[in-house]
PDB file of N, CA and C in Angstrom:
ATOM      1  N   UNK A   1     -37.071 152.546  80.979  1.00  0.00           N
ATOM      2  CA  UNK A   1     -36.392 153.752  81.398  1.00  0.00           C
ATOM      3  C   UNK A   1     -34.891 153.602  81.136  1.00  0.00           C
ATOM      4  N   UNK A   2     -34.354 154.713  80.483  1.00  0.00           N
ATOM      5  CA  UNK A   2     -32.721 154.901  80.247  1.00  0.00           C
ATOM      6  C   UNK A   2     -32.035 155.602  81.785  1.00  0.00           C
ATOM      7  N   UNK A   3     -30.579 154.780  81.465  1.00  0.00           N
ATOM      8  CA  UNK A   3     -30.117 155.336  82.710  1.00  0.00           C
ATOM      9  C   UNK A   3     -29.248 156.764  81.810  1.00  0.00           C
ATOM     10  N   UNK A   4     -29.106 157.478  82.881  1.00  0.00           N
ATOM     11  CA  UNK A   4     -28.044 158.668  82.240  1.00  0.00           C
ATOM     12  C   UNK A   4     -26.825 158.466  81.516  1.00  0.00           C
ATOM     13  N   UNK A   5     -25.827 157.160  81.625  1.00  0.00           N
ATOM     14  CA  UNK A   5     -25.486 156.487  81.231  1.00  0.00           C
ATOM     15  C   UNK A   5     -25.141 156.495  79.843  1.00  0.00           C
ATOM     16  N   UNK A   6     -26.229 156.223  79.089  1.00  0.00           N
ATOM     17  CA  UNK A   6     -27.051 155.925  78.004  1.00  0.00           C
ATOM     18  C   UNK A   6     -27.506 157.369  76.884  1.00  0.00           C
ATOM     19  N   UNK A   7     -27.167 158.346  77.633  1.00  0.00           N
ATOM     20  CA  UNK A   7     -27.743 159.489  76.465  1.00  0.00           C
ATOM     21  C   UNK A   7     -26.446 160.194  75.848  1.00  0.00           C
ATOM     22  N   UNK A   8     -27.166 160.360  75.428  1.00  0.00           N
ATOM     23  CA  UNK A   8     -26.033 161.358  73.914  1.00  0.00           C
ATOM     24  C   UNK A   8     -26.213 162.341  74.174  1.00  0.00           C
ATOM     25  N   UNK A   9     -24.677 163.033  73.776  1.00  0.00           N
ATOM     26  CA  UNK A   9     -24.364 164.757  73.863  1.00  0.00           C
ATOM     27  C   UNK A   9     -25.721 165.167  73.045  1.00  0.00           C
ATOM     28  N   UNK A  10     -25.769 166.692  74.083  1.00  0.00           N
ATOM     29  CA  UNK A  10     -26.737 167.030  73.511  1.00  0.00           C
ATOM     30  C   UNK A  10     -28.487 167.079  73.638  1.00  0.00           C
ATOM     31  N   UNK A  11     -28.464 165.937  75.002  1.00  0.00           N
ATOM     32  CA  UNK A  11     -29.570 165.668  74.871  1.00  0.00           C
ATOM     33  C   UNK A  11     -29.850 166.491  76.175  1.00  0.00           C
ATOM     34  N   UNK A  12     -30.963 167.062  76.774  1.00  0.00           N
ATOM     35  CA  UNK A  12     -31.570 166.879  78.165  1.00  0.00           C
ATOM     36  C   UNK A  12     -32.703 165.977  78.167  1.00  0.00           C
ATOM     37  N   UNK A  13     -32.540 165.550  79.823  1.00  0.00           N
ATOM     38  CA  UNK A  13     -33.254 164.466  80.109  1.00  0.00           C
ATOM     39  C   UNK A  13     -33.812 165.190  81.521  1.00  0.00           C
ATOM     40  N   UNK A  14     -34.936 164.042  82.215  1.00  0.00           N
ATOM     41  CA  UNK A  14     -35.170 164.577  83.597  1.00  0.00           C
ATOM     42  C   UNK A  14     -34.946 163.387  84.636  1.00  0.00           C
ATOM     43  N   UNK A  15     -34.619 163.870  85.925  1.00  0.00           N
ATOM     44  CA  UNK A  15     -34.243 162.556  86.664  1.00  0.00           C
ATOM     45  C   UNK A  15     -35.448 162.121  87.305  1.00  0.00           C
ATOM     46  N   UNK A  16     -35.407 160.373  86.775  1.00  0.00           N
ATOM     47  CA  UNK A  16     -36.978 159.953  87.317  1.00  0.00           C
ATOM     48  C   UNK A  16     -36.693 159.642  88.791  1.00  0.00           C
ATOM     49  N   UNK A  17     -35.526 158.699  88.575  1.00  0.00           N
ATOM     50  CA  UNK A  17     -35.099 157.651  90.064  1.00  0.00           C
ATOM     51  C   UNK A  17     -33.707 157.842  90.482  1.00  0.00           C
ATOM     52  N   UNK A  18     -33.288 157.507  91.558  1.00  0.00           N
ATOM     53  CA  UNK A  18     -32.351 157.604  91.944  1.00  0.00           C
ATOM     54  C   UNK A  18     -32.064 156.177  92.163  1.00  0.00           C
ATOM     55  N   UNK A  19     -30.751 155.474  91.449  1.00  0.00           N
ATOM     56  CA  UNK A  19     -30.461 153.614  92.700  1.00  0.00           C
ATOM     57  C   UNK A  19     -29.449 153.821  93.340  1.00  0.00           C
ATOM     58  N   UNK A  20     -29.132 152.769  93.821  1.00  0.00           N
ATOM     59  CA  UNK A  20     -28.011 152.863  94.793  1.00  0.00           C
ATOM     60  C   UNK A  20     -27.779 152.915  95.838  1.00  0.00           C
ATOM     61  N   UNK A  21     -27.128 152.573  96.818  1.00  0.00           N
ATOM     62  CA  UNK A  21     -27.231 152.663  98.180  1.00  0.00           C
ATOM     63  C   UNK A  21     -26.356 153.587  98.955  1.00  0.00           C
ATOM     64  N   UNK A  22     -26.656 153.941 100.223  1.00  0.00           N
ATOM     65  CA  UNK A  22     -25.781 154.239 101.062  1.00  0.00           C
ATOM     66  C   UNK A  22     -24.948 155.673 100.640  1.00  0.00           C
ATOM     67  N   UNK A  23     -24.339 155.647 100.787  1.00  0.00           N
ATOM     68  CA  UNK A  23     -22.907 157.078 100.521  1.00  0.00           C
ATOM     69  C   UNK A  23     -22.938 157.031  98.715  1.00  0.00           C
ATOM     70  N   UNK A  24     -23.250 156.319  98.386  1.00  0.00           N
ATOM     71  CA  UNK A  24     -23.056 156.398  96.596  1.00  0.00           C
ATOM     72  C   UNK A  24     -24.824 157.364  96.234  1.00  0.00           C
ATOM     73  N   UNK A  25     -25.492 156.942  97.228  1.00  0.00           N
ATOM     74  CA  UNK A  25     -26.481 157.916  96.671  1.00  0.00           C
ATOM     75  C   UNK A  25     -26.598 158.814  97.275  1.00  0.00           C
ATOM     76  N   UNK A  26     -26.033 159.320  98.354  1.00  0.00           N
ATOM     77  CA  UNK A  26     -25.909 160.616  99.106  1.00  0.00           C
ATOM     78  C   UNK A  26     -25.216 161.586  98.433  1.00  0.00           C
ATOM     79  N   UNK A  27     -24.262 160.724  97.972  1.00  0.00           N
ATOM     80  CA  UNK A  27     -22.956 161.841  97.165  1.00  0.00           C
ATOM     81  C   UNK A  27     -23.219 162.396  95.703  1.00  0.00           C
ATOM     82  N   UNK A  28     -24.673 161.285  95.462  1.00  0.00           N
ATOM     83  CA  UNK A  28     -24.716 161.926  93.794  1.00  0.00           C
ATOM     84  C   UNK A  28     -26.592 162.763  93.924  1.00  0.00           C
ATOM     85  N   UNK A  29     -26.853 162.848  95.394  1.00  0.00           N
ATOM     86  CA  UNK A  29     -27.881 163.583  95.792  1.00  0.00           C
ATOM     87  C   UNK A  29     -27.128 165.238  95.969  1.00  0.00           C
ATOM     88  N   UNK A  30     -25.940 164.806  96.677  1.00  0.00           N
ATOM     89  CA  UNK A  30     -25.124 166.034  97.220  1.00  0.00           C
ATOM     90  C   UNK A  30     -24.553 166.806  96.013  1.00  0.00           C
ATOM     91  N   UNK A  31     -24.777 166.370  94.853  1.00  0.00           N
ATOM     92  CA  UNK A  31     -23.876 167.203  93.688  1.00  0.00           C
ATOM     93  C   UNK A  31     -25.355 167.729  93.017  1.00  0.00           C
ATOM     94  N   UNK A  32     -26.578 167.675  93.806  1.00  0.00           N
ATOM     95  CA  UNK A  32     -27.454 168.335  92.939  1.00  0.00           C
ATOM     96  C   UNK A  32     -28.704 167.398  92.056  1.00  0.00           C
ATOM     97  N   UNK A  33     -28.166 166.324  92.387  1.00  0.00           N
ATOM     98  CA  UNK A  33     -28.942 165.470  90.926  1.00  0.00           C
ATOM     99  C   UNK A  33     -29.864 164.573  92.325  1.00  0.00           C
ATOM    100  N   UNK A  34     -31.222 165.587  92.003  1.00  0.00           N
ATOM    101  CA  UNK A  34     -32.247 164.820  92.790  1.00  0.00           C
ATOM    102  C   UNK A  34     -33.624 164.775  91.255  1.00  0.00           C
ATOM    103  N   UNK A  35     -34.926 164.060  92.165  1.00  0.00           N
ATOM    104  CA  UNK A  35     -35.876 163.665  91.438  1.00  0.00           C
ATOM    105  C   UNK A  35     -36.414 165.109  90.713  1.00  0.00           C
ATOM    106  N   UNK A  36     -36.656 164.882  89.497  1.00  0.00           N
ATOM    107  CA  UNK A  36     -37.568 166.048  88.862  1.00  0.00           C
ATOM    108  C   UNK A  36     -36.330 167.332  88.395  1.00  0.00           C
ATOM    109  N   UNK A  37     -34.929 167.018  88.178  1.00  0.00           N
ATOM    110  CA  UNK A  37     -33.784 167.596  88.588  1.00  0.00           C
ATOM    111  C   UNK A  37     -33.664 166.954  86.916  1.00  0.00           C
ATOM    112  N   UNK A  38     -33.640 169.093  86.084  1.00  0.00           N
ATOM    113  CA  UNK A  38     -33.577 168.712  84.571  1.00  0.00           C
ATOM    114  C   UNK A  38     -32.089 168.204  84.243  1.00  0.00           C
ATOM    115  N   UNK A  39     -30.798 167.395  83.434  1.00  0.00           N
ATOM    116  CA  UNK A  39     -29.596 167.297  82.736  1.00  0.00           C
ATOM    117  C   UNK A  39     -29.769 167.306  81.679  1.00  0.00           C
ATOM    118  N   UNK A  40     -28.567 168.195  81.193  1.00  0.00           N
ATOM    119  CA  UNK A  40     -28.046 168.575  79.755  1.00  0.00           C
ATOM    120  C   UNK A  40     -26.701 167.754  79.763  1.00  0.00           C
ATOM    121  N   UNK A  41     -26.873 166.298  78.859  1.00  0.00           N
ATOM    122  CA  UNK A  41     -25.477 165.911  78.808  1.00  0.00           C
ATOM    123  C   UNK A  41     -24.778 166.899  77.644  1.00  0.00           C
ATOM    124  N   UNK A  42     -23.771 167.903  78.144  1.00  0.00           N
ATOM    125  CA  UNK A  42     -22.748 168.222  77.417  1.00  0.00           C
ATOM    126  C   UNK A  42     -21.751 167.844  76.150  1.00  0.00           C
ATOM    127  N   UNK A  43     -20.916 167.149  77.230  1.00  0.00           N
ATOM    128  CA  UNK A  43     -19.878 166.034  76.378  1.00  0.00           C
ATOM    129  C   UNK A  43     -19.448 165.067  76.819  1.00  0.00           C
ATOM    130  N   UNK A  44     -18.878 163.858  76.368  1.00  0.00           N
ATOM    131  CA  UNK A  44     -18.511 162.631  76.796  1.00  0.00           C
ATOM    132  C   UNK A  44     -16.684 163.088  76.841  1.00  0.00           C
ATOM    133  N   UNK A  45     -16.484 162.613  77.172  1.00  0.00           N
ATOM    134  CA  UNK A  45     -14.706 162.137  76.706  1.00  0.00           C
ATOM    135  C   UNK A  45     -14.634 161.248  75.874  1.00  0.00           C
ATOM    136  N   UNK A  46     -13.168 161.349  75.227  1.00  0.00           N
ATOM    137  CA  UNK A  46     -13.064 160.454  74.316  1.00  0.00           C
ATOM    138  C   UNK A  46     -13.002 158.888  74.340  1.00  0.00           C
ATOM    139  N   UNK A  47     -12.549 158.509  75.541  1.00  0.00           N
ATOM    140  CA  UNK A  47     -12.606 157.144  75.964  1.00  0.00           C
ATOM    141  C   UNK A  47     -14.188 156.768  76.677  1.00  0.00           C
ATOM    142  N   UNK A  48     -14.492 157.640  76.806  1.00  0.00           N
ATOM    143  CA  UNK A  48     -16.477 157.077  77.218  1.00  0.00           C
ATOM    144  C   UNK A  48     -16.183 157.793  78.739  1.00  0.00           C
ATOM    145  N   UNK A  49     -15.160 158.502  79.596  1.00  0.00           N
ATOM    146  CA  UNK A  49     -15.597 158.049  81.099  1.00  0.00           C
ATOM    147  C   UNK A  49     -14.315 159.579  81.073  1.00  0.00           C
ATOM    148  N   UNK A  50     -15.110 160.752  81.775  1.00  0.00           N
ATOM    149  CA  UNK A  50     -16.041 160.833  82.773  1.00  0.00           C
ATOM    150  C   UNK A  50     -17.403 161.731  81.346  1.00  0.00           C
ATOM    151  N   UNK A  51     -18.352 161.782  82.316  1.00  0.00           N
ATOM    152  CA  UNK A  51     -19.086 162.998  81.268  1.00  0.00           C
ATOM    153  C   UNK A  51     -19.453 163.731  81.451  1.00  0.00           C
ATOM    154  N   UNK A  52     -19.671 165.117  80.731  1.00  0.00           N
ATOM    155  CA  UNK A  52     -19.785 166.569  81.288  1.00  0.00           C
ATOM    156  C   UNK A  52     -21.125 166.865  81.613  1.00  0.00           C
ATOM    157  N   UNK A  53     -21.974 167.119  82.473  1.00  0.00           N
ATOM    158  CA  UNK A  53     -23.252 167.667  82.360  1.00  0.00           C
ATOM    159  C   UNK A  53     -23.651 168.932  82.984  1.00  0.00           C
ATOM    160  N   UNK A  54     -24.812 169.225  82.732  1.00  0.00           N
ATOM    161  CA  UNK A  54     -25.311 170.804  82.995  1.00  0.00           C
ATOM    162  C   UNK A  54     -26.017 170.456  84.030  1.00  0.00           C
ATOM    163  N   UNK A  55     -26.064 170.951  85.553  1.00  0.00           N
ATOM    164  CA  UNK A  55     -26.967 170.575  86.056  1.00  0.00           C
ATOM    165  C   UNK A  55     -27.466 171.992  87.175  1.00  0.00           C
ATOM    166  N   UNK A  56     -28.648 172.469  87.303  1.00  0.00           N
ATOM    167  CA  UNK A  56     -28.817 173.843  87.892  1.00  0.00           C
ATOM    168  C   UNK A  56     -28.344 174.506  87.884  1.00  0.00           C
ATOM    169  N   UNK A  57     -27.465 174.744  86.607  1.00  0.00           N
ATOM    170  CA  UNK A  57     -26.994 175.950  86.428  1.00  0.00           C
ATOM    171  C   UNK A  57     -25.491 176.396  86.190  1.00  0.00           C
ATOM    172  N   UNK A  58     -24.551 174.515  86.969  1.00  0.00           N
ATOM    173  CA  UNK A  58     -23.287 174.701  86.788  1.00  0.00           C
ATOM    174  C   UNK A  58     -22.870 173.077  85.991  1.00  0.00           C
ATOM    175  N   UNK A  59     -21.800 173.181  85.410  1.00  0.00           N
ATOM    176  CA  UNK A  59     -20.944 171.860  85.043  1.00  0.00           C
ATOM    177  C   UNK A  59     -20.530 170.963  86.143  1.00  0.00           C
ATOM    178  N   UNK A  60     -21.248 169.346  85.658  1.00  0.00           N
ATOM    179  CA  UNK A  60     -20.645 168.612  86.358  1.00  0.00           C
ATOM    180  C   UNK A  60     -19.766 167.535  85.506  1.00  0.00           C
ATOM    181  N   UNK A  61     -18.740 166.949  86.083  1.00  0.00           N
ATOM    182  CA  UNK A  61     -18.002 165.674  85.414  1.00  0.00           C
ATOM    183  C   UNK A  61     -18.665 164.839  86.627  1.00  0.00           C
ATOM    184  N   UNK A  62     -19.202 163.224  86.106  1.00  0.00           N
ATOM    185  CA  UNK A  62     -19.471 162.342  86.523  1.00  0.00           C
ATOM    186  C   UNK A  62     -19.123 160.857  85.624  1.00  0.00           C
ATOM    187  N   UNK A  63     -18.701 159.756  86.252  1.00  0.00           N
ATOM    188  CA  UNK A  63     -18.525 158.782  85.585  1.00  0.00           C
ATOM    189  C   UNK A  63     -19.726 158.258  85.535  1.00  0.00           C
ATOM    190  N   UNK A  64     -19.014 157.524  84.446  1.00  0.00           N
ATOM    191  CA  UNK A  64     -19.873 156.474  83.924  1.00  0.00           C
ATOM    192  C   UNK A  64     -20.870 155.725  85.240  1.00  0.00           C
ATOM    193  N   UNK A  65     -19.996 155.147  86.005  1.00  0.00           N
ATOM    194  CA  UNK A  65     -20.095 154.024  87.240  1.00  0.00           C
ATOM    195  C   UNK A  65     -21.330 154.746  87.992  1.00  0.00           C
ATOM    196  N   UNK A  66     -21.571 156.053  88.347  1.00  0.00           N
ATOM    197  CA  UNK A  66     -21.640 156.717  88.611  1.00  0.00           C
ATOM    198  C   UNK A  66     -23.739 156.982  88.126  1.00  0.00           C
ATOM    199  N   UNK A  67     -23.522 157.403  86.506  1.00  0.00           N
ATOM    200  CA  UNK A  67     -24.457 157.723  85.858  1.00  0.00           C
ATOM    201  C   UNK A  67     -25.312 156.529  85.643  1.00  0.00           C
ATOM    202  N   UNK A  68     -24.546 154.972  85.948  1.00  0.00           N
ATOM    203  CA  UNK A  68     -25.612 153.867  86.034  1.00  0.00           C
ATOM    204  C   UNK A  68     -26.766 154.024  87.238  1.00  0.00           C
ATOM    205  N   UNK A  69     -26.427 154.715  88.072  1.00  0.00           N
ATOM    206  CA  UNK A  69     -27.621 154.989  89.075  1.00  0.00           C
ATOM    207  C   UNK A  69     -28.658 155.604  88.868  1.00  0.00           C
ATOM    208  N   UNK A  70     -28.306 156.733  87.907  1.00  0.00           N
ATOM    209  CA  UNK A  70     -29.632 157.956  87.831  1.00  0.00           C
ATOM    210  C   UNK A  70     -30.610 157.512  86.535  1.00  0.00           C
ATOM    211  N   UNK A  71     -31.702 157.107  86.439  1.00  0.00           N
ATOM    212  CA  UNK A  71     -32.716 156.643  85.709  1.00  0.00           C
ATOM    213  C   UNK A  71     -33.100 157.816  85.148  1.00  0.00           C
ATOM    214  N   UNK A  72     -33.345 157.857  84.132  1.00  0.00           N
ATOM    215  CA  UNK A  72     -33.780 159.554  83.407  1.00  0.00           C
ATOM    216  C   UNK A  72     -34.898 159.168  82.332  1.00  0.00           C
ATOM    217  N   UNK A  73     -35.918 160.603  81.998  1.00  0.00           N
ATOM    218  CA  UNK A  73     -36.601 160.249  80.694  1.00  0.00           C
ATOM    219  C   UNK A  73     -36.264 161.136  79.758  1.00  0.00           C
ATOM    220  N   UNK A  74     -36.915 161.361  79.004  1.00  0.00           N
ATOM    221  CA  UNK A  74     -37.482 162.597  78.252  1.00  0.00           C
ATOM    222  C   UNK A  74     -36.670 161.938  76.788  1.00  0.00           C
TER     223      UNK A  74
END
């Protein structure tokens, strides 16, 4: 399994897993990104960090640090 991390503009993926503990996974539950929860990575920045994604409907920026938590397929 790829983490979100890991995908290229352009792609959608679906969220398998969530890691992480505590307030780091509450806060990236609280922006929308739960299990079965489709992403459209958008765009990266030019230095790799933060990245744009589509998620139910609105734009999110999330880092990198961030996108190592969410396990995705598709």
């Amino acid at each position: 399994m790829k983490t979100l991390k890991e995908i290229k503009c352009g792609q959608t993926v679906q969220v398998a897993k969530l890691t992480g503990e505590g307030a780091l996974k509450r806060r990236i539950m609280d922006m929308g990104i739960t299990r079965g929860t489709e992403i459209f990575v958008r765009k990266v920045a030019p230095l790799g960090d933060p990245m744009e994604v589509s998620v139910r409907g609105y734009e999110l920026s999330i880092r990198k640090s961030e996108a190592e938590n969410i396990l995705v397929e598709g």
